[in-house]
C-alpha atoms as a PDB file:
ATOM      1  CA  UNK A   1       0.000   0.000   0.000  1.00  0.00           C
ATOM      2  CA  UNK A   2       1.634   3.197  -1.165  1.00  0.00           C
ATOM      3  CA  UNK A   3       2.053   6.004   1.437  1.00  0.00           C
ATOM      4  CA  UNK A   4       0.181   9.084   2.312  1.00  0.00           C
ATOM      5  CA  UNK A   5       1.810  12.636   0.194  1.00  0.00           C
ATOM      6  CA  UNK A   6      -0.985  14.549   1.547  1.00  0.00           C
ATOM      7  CA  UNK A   7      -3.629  13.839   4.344  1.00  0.00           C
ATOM      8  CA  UNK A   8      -6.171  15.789   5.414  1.00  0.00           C
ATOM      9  CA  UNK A   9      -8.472  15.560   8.378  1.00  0.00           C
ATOM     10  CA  UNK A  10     -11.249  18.258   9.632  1.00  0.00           C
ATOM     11  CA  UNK A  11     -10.072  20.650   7.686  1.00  0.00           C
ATOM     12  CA  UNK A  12     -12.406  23.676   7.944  1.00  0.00           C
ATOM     13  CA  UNK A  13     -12.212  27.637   6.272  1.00  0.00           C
ATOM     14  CA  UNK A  14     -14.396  30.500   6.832  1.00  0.00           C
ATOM     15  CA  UNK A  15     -14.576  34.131   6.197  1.00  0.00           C
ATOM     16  CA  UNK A  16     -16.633  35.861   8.539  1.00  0.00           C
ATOM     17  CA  UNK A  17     -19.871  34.023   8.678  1.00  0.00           C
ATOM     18  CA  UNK A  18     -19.552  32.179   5.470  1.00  0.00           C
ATOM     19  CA  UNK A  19     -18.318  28.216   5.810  1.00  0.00           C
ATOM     20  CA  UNK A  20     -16.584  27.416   2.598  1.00  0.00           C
ATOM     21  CA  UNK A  21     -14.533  23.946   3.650  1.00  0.00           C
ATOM     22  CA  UNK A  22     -16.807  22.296   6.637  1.00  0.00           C
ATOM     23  CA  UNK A  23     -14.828  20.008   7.819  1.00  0.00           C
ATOM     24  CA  UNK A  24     -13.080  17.640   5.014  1.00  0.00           C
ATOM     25  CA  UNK A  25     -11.049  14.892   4.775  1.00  0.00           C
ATOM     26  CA  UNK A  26      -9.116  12.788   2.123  1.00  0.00           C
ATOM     27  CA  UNK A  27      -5.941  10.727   1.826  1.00  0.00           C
ATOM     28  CA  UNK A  28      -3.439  11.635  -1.580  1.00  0.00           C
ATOM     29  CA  UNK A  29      -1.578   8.512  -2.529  1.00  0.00           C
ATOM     30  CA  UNK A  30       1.831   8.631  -3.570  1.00  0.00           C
ATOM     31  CA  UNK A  31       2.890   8.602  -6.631  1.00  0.00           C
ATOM     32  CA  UNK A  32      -0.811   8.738  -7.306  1.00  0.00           C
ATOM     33  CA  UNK A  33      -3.158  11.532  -9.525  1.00  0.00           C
ATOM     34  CA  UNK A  34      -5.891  13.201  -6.974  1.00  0.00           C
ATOM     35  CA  UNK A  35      -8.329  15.409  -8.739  1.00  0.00           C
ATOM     36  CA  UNK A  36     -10.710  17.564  -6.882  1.00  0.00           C
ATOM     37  CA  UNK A  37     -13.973  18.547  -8.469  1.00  0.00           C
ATOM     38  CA  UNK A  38     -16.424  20.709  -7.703  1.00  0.00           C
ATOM     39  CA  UNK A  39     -18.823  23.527  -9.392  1.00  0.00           C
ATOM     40  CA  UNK A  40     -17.635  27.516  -9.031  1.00  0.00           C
ATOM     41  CA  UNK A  41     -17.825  28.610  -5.190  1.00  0.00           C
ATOM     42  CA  UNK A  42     -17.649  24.383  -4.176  1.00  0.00           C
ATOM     43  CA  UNK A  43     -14.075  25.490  -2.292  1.00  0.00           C
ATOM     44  CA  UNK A  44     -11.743  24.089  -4.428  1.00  0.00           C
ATOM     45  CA  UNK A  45      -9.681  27.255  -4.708  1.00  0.00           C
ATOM     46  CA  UNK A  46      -9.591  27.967  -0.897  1.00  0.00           C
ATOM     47  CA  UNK A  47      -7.787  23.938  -0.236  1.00  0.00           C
ATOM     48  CA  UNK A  48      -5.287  24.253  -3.400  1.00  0.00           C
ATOM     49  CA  UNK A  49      -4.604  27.372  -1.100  1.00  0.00           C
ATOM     50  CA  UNK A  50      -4.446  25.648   2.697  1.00  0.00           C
ATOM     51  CA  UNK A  51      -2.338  22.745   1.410  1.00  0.00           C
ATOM     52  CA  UNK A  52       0.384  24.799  -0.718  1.00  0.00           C
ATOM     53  CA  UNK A  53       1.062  26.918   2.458  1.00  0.00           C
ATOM     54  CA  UNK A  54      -0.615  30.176   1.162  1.00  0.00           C
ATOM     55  CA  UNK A  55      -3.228  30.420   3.514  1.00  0.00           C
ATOM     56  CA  UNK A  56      -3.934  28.913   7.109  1.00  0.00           C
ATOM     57  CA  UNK A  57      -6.892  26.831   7.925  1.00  0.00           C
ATOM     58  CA  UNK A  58      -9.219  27.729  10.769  1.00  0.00           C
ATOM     59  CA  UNK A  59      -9.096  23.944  12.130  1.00  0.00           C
ATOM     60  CA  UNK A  60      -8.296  20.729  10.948  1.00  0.00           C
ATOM     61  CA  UNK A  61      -4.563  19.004  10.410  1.00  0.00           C
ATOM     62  CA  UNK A  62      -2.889  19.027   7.019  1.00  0.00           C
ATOM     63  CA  UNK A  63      -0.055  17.494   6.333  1.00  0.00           C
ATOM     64  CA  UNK A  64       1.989  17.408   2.968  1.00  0.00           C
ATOM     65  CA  UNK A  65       4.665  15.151   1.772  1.00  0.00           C
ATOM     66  CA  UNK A  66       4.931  14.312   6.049  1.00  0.00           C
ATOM     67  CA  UNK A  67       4.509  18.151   7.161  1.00  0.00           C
ATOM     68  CA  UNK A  68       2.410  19.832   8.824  1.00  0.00           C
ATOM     69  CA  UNK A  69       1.889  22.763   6.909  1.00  0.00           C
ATOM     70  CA  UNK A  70       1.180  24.757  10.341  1.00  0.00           C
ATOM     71  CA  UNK A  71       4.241  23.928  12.134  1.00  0.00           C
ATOM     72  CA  UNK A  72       6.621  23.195   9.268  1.00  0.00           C
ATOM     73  CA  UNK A  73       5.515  25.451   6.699  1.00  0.00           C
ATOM     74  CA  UNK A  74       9.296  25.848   5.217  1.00  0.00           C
ATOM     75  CA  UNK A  75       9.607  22.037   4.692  1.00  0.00           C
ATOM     76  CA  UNK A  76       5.972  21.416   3.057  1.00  0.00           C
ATOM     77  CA  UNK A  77       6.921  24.282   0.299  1.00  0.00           C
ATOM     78  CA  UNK A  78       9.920  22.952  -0.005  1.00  0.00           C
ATOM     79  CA  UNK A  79       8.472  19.295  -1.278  1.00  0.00           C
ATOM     80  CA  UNK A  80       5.614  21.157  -3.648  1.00  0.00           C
ATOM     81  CA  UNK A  81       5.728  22.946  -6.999  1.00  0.00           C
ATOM     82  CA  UNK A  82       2.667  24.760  -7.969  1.00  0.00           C
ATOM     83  CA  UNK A  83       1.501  25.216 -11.773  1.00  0.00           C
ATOM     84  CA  UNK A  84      -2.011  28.093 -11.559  1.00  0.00           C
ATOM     85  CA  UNK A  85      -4.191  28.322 -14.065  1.00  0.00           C
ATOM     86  CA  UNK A  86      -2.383  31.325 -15.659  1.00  0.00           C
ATOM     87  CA  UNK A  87       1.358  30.682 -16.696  1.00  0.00           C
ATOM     88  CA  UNK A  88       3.532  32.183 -14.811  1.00  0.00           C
ATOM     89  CA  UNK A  89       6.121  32.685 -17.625  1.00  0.00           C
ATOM     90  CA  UNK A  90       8.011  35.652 -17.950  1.00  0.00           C
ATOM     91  CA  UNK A  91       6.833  37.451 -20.840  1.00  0.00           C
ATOM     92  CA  UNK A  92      10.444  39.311 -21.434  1.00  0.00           C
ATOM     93  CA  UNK A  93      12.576  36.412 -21.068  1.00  0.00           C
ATOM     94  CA  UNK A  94      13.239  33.651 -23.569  1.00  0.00           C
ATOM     95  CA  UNK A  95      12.335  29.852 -22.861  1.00  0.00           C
ATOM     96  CA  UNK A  96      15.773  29.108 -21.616  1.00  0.00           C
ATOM     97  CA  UNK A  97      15.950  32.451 -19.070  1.00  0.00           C
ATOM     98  CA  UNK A  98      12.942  31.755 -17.716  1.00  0.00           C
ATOM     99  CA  UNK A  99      14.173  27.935 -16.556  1.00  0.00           C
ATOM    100  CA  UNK A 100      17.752  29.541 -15.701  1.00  0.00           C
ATOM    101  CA  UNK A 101      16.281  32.223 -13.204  1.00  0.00           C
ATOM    102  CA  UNK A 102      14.378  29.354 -11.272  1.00  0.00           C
ATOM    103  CA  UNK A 103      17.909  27.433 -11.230  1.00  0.00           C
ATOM    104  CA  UNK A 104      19.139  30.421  -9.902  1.00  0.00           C
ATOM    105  CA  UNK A 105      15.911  31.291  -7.585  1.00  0.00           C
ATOM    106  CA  UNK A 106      16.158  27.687  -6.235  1.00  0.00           C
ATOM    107  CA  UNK A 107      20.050  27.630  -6.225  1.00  0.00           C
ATOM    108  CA  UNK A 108      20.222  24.405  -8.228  1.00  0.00           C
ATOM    109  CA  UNK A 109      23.412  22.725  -8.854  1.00  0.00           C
ATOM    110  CA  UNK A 110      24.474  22.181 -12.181  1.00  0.00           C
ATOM    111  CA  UNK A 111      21.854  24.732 -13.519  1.00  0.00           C
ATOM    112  CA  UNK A 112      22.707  24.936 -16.918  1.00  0.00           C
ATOM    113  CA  UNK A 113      22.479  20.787 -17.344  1.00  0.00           C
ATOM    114  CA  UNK A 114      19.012  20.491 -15.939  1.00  0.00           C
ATOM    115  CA  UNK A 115      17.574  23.430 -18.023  1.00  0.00           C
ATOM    116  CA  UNK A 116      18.937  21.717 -21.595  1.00  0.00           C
ATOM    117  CA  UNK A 117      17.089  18.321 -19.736  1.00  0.00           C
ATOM    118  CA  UNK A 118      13.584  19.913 -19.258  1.00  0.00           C
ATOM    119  CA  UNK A 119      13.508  21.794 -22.652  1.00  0.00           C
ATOM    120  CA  UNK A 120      14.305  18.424 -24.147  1.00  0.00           C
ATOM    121  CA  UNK A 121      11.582  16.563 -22.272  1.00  0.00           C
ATOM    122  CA  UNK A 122       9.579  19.445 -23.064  1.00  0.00           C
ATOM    123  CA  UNK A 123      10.273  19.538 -26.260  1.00  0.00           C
ATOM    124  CA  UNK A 124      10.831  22.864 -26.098  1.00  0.00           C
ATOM    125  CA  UNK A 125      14.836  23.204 -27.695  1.00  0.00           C
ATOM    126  CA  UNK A 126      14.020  24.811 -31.068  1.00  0.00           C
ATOM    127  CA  UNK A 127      12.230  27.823 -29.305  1.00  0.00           C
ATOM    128  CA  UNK A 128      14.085  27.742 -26.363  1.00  0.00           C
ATOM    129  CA  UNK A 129      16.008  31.377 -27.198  1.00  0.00           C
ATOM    130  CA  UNK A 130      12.585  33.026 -28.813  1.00  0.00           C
ATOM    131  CA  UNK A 131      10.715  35.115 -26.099  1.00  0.00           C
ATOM    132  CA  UNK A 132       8.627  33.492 -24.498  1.00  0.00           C
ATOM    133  CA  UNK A 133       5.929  36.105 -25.189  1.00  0.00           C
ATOM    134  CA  UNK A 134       5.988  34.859 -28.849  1.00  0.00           C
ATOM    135  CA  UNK A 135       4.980  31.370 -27.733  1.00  0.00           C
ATOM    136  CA  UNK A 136       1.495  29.565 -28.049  1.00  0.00           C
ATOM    137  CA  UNK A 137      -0.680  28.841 -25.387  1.00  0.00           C
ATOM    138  CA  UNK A 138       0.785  25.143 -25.427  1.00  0.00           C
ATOM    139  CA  UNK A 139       4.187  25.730 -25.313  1.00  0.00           C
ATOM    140  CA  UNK A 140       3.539  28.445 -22.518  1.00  0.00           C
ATOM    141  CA  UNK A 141       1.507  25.677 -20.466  1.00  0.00           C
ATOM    142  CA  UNK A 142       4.524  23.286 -21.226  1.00  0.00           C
ATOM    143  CA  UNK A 143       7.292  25.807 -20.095  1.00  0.00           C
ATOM    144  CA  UNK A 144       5.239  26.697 -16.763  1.00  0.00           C
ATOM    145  CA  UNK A 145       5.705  22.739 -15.955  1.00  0.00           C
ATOM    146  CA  UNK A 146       8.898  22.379 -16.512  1.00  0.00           C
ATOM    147  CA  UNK A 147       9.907  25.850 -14.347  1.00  0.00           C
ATOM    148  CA  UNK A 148       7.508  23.979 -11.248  1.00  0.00           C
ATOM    149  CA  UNK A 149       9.794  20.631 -11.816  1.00  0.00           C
ATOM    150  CA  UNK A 150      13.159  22.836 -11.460  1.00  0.00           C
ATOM    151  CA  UNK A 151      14.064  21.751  -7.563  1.00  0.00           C
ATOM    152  CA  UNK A 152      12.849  18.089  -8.123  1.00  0.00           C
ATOM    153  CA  UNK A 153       9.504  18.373  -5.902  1.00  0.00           C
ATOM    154  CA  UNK A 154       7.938  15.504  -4.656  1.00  0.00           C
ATOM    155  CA  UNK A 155       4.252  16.957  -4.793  1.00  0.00           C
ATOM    156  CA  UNK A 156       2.475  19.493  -8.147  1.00  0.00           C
ATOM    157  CA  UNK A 157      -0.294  21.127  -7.816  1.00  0.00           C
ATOM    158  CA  UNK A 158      -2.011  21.910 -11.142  1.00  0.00           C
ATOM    159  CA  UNK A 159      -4.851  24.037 -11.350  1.00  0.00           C
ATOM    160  CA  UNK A 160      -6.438  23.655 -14.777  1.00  0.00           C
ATOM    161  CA  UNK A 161      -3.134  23.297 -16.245  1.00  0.00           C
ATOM    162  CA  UNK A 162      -4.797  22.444 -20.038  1.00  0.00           C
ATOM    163  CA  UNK A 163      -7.413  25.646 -19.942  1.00  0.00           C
ATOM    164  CA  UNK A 164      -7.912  26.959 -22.930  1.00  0.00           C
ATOM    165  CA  UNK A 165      -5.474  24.433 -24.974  1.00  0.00           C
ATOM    166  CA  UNK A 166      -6.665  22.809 -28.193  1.00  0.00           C
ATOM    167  CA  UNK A 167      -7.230  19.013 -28.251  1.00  0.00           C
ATOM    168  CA  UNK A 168      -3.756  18.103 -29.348  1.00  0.00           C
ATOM    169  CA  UNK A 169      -1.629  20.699 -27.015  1.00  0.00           C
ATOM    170  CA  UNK A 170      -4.191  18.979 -24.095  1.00  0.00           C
ATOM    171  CA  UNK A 171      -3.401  15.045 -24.965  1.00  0.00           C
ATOM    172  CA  UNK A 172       0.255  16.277 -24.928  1.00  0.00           C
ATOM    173  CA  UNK A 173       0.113  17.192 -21.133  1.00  0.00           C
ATOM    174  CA  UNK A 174      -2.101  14.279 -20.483  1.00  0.00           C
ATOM    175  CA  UNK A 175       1.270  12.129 -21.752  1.00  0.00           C
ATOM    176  CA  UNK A 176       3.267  14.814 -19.501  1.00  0.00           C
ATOM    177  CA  UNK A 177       1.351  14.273 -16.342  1.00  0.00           C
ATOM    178  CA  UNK A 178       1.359  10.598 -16.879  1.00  0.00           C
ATOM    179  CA  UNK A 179       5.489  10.703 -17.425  1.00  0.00           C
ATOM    180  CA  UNK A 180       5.778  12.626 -14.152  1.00  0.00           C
ATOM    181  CA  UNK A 181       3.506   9.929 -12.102  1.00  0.00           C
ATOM    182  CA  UNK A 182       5.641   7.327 -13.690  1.00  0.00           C
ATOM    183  CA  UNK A 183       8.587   8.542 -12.480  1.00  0.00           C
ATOM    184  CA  UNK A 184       7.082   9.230  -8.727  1.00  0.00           C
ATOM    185  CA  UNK A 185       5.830  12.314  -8.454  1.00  0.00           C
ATOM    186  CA  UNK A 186       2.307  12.739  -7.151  1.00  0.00           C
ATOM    187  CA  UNK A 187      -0.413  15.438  -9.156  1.00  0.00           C
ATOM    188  CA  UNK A 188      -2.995  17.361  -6.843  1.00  0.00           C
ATOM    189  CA  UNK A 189      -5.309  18.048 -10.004  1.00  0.00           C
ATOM    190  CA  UNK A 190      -7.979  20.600 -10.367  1.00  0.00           C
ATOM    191  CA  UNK A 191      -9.711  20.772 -13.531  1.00  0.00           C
ATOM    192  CA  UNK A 192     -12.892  22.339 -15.279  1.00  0.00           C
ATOM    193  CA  UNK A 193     -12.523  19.224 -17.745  1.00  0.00           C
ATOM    194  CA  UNK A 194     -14.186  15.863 -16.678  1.00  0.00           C
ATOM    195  CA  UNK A 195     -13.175  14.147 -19.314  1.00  0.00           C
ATOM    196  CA  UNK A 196      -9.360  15.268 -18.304  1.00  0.00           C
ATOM    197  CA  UNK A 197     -10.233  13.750 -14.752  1.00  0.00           C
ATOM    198  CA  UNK A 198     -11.310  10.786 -16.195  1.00  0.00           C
ATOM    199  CA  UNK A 199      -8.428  10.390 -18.009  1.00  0.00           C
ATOM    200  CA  UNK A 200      -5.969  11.004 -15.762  1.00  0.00           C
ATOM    201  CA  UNK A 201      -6.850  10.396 -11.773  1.00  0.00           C
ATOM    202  CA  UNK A 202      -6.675   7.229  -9.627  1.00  0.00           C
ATOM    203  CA  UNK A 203      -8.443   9.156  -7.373  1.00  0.00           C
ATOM    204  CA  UNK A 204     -11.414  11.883  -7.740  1.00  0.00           C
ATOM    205  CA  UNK A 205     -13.238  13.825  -4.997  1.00  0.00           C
ATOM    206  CA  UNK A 206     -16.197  15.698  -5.662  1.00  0.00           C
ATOM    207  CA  UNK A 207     -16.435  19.312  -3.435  1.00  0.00           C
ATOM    208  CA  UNK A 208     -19.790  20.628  -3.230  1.00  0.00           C
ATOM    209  CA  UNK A 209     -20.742  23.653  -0.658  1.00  0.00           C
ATOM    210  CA  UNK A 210     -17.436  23.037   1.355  1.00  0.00           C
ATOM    211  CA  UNK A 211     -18.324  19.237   1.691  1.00  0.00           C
ATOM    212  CA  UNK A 212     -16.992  16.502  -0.400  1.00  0.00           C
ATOM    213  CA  UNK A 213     -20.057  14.629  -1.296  1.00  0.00           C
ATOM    214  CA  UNK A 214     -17.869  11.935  -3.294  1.00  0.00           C
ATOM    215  CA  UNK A 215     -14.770   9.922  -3.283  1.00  0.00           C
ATOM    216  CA  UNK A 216     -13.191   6.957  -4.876  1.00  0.00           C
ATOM    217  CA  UNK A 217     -12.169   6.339  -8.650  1.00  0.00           C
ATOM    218  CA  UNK A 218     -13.355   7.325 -11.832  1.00  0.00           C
ATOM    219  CA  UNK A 219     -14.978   3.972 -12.425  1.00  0.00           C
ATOM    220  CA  UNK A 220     -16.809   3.687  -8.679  1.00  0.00           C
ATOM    221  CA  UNK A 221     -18.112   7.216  -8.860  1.00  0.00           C
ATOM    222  CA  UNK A 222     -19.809   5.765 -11.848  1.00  0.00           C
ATOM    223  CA  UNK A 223     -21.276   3.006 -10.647  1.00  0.00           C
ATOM    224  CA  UNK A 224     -22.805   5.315  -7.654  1.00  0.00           C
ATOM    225  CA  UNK A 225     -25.127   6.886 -10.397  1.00  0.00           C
ATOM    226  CA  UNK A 226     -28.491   4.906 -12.050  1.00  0.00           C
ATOM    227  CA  UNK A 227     -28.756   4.604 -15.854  1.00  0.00           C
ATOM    228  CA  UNK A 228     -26.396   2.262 -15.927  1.00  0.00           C
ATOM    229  CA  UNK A 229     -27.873  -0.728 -18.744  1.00  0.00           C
ATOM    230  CA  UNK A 230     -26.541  -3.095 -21.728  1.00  0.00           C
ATOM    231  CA  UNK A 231     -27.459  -2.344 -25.247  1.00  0.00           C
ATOM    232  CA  UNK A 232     -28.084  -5.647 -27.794  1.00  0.00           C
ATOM    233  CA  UNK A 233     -28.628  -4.684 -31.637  1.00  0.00           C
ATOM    234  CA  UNK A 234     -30.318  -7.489 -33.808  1.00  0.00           C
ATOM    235  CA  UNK A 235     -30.112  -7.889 -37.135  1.00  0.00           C
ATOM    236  CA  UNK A 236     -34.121  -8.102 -37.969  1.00  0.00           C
ATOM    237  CA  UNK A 237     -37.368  -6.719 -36.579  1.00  0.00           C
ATOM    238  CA  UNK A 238     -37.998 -10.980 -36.191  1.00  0.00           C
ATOM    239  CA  UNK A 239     -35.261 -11.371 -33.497  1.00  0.00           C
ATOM    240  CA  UNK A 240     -35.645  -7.975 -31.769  1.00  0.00           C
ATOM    241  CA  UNK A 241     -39.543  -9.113 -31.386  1.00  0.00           C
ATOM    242  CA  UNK A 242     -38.390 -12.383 -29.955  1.00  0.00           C
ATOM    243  CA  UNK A 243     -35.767 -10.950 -27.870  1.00  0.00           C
ATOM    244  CA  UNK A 244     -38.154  -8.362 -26.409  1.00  0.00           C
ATOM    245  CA  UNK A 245     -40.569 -11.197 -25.094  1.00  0.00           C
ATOM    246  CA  UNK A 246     -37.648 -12.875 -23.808  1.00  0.00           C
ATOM    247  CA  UNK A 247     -36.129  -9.671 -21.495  1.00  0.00           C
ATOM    248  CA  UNK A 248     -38.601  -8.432 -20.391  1.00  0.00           C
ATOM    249  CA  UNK A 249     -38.810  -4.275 -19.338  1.00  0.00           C
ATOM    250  CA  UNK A 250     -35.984  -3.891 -22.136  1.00  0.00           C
ATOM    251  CA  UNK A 251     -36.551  -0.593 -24.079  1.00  0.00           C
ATOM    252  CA  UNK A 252     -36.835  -0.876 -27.365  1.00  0.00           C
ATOM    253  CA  UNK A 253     -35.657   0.626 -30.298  1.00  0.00           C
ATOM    254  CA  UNK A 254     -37.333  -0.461 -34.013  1.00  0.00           C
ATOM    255  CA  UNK A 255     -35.428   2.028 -35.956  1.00  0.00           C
ATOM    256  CA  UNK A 256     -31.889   1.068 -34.817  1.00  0.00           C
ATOM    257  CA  UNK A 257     -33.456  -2.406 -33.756  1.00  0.00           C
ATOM    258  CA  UNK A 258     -31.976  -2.286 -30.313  1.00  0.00           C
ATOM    259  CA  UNK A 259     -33.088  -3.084 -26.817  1.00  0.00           C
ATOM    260  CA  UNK A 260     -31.940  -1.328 -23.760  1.00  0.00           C
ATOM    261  CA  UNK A 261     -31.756  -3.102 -20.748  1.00  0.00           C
ATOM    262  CA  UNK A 262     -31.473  -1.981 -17.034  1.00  0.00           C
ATOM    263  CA  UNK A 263     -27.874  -3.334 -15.611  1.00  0.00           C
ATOM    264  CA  UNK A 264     -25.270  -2.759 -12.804  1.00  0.00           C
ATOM    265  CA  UNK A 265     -23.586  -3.458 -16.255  1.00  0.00           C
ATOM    266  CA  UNK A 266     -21.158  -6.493 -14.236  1.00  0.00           C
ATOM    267  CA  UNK A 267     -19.989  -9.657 -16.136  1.00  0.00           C
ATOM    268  CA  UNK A 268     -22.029 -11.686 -14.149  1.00  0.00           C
ATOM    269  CA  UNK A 269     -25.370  -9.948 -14.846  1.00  0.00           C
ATOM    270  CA  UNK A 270     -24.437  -9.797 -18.947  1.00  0.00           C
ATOM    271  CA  UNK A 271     -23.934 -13.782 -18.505  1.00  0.00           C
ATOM    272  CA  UNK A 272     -27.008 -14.306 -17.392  1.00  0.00           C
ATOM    273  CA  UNK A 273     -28.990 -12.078 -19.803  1.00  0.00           C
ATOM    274  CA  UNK A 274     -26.626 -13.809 -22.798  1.00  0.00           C
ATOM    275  CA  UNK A 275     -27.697 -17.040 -21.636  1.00  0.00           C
ATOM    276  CA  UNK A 276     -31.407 -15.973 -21.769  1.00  0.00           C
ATOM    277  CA  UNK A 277     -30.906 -15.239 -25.051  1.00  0.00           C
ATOM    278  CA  UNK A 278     -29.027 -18.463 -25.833  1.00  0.00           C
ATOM    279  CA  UNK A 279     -31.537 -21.131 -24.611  1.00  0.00           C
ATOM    280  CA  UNK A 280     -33.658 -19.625 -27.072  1.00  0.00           C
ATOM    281  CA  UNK A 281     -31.339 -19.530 -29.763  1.00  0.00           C
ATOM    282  CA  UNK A 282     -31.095 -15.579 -30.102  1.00  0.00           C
ATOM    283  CA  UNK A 283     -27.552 -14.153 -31.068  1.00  0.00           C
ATOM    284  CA  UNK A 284     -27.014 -10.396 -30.708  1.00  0.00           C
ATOM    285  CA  UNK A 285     -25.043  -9.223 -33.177  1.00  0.00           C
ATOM    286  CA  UNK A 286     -23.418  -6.761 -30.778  1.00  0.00           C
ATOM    287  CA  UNK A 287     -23.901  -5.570 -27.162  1.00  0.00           C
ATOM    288  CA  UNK A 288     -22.341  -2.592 -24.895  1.00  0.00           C
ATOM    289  CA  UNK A 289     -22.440  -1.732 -21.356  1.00  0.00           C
ATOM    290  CA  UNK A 290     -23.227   1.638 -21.538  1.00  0.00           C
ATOM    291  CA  UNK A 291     -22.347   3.624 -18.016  1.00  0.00           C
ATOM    292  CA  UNK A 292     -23.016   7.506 -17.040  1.00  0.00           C
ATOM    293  CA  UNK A 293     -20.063   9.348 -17.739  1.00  0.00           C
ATOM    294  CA  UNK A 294     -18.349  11.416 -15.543  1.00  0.00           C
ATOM    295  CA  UNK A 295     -20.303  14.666 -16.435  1.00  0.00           C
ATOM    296  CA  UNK A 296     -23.500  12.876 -15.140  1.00  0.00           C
ATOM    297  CA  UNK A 297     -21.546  11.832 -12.012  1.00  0.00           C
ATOM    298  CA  UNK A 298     -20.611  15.587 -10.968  1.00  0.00           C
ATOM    299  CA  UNK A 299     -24.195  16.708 -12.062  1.00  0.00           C
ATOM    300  CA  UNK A 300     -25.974  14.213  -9.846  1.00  0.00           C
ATOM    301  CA  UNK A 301     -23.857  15.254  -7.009  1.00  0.00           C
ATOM    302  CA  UNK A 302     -24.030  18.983  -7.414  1.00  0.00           C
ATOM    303  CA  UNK A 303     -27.128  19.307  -8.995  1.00  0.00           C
ATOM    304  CA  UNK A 304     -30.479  17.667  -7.618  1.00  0.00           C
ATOM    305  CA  UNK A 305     -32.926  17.970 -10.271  1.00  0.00           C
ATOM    306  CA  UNK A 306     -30.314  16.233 -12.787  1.00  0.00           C
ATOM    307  CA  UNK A 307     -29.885  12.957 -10.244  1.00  0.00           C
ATOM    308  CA  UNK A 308     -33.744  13.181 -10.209  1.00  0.00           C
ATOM    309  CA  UNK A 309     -33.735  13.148 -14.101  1.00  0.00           C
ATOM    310  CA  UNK A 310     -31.197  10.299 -14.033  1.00  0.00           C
ATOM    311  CA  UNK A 311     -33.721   7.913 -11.606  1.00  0.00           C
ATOM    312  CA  UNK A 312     -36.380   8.822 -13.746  1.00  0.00           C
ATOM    313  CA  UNK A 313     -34.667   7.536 -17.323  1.00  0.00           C
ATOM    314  CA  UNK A 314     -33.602   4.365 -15.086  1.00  0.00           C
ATOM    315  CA  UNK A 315     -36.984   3.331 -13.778  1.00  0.00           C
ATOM    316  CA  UNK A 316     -37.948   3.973 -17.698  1.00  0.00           C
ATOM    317  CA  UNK A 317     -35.416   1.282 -18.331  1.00  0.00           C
END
């Protein structure tokens, strides 16, 4: 079992008489991908900001990378590099300066070898003299990554790191993230992208109204939500008919000669309604589990009258 980089217990924030974290808890494995979810206002910002040191939490224990970020403030920065939503690139400065000044900020040794290093794994060595103001929105994401991995830290925090990237710059830090688990480091993810959550995280807490109303991975989140049901297409009107009688409360579908059955969408279940269909000598001639996606997870946590919609279409089924 890997360890604990960050663990949080209790923690709770307020501003005057507004509650915005109400007492929350969640383990970050090691060498692991934690995203945090949550709708505008859900307190995401406000425990990026308690756990990277730059602000203090009204009660509750945090501890990062085996600090308390209370007591031992200087050693929990220390293990974490923070990427915001905005790069922080230095508009004036060329690729190269910008990675030499945190060698220098950070008083790295052999400076000038590890900034050649991260513009090659950035890919970033034909531009690496051009200003940095003259770079896409890509590249800029991909240079503020490689200035939070100067100083080797064992913890990132990314805060939307692909907003507003086209599809191919955002599949390229998908492969960039995944590189940096491999290699150890654990990712604190916040992102307004669920499919980038789903991609990416082991782990995936939803925040809603300072409580986390959700935890576990992509897949159990899922599994929490109803709609979940198998899809068999026939290849006549003749075996749909047949096939209909046989499952009974399927849905049907004449047009695209499909029925729609109600599932926790496990093997064992899909055995048993293939072997319905085989004692009467029925063959699909395909099938699907078909699950909620992740989007339906987060809106039937944060929003009410969408989970309502979602029992509704599965009593249907």
């Amino acid at each position: 079992m890997r360890s604990s980089a960050i663990a949080v217990s209790g923690l709770r924030k307020a501003y005057g008489d507004k509650v915005v974290l109400d007492g929350i808890d969640f383990d970050v494995a090691a060498g692991s991908i934690f995203s945090l979810l949550g709708p505008n206002g859900a307190g995401k910002t406000t425990t990026v900001n308690v756990l990277t040191t730059l602000m203090k939490a009204d009660a509750g224990s945090v501890r990062v990378a085996g600090h308390d970020v209370a007591t031992a403030t200087k050693q929990a920065r220390a293990a974490i590099g923070v990427t915001g939503q905005f790069a922080a690139v230095d508009d004036l400065l060329s690729g190269r300066e910008n990675l030499q000044l945190m060698t220098d900020l950070k008083r790295v040794r052999g400076g000038d070898k590890l900034v050649t290093e991260l513009l090659e794994r950035f890919d970033l060595v034909e531009s690496a003299d051009k200003m940095s103001s003259t770079y896409s929105g890509g590249m800029r994401r991909k240079l503020d990554l490689a200035m939070t991995l100067v100083g080797n830290p064992e913890i990132i925090f990314l805060d939307e790191p692909t907003t507003g990237l086209d599809p191919r710059s955002r599949r390229t830090m998908w492969g960039i993230v995944r590189e940096l688990v491999a290699d150890g480091t654990t990712i604190f993810l916040t992102t307004q992208y669920l499919e980038e959550a789903d991609q990416l995280a082991d782990q995936i807490a939803v925040l809603n109204g300072g409580r986390l109303v959700a935890q576990g991975t992509p897949e159990e989140l899922k599994r929490q939500i109803p709609g979940t049901h198998i899809r068999f297409r026939f290849s006549d009107l003749y075996e749909l008919d047949a096939a209909a009688r046989i499952l009974t409360g399927a849905t049907r579908d004449d047009d695209e000669l499909t029925l729609r059955v109600a599932s926790d969408g496990e093997t064992r279940s899909l055995r048993i309604l293939l072997d319905q269909l085989d004692a009467h000598s029925l063959d699909a001639q395909e099938f699907s589990v078909q699950r909620p996606d992740l989007d339906d997870v987060f809106l039937a946590l944060t929003d009410p009258t969408h989970a309502a919609h979602l029992s509704k279409e599965a009593i249907a089924q």
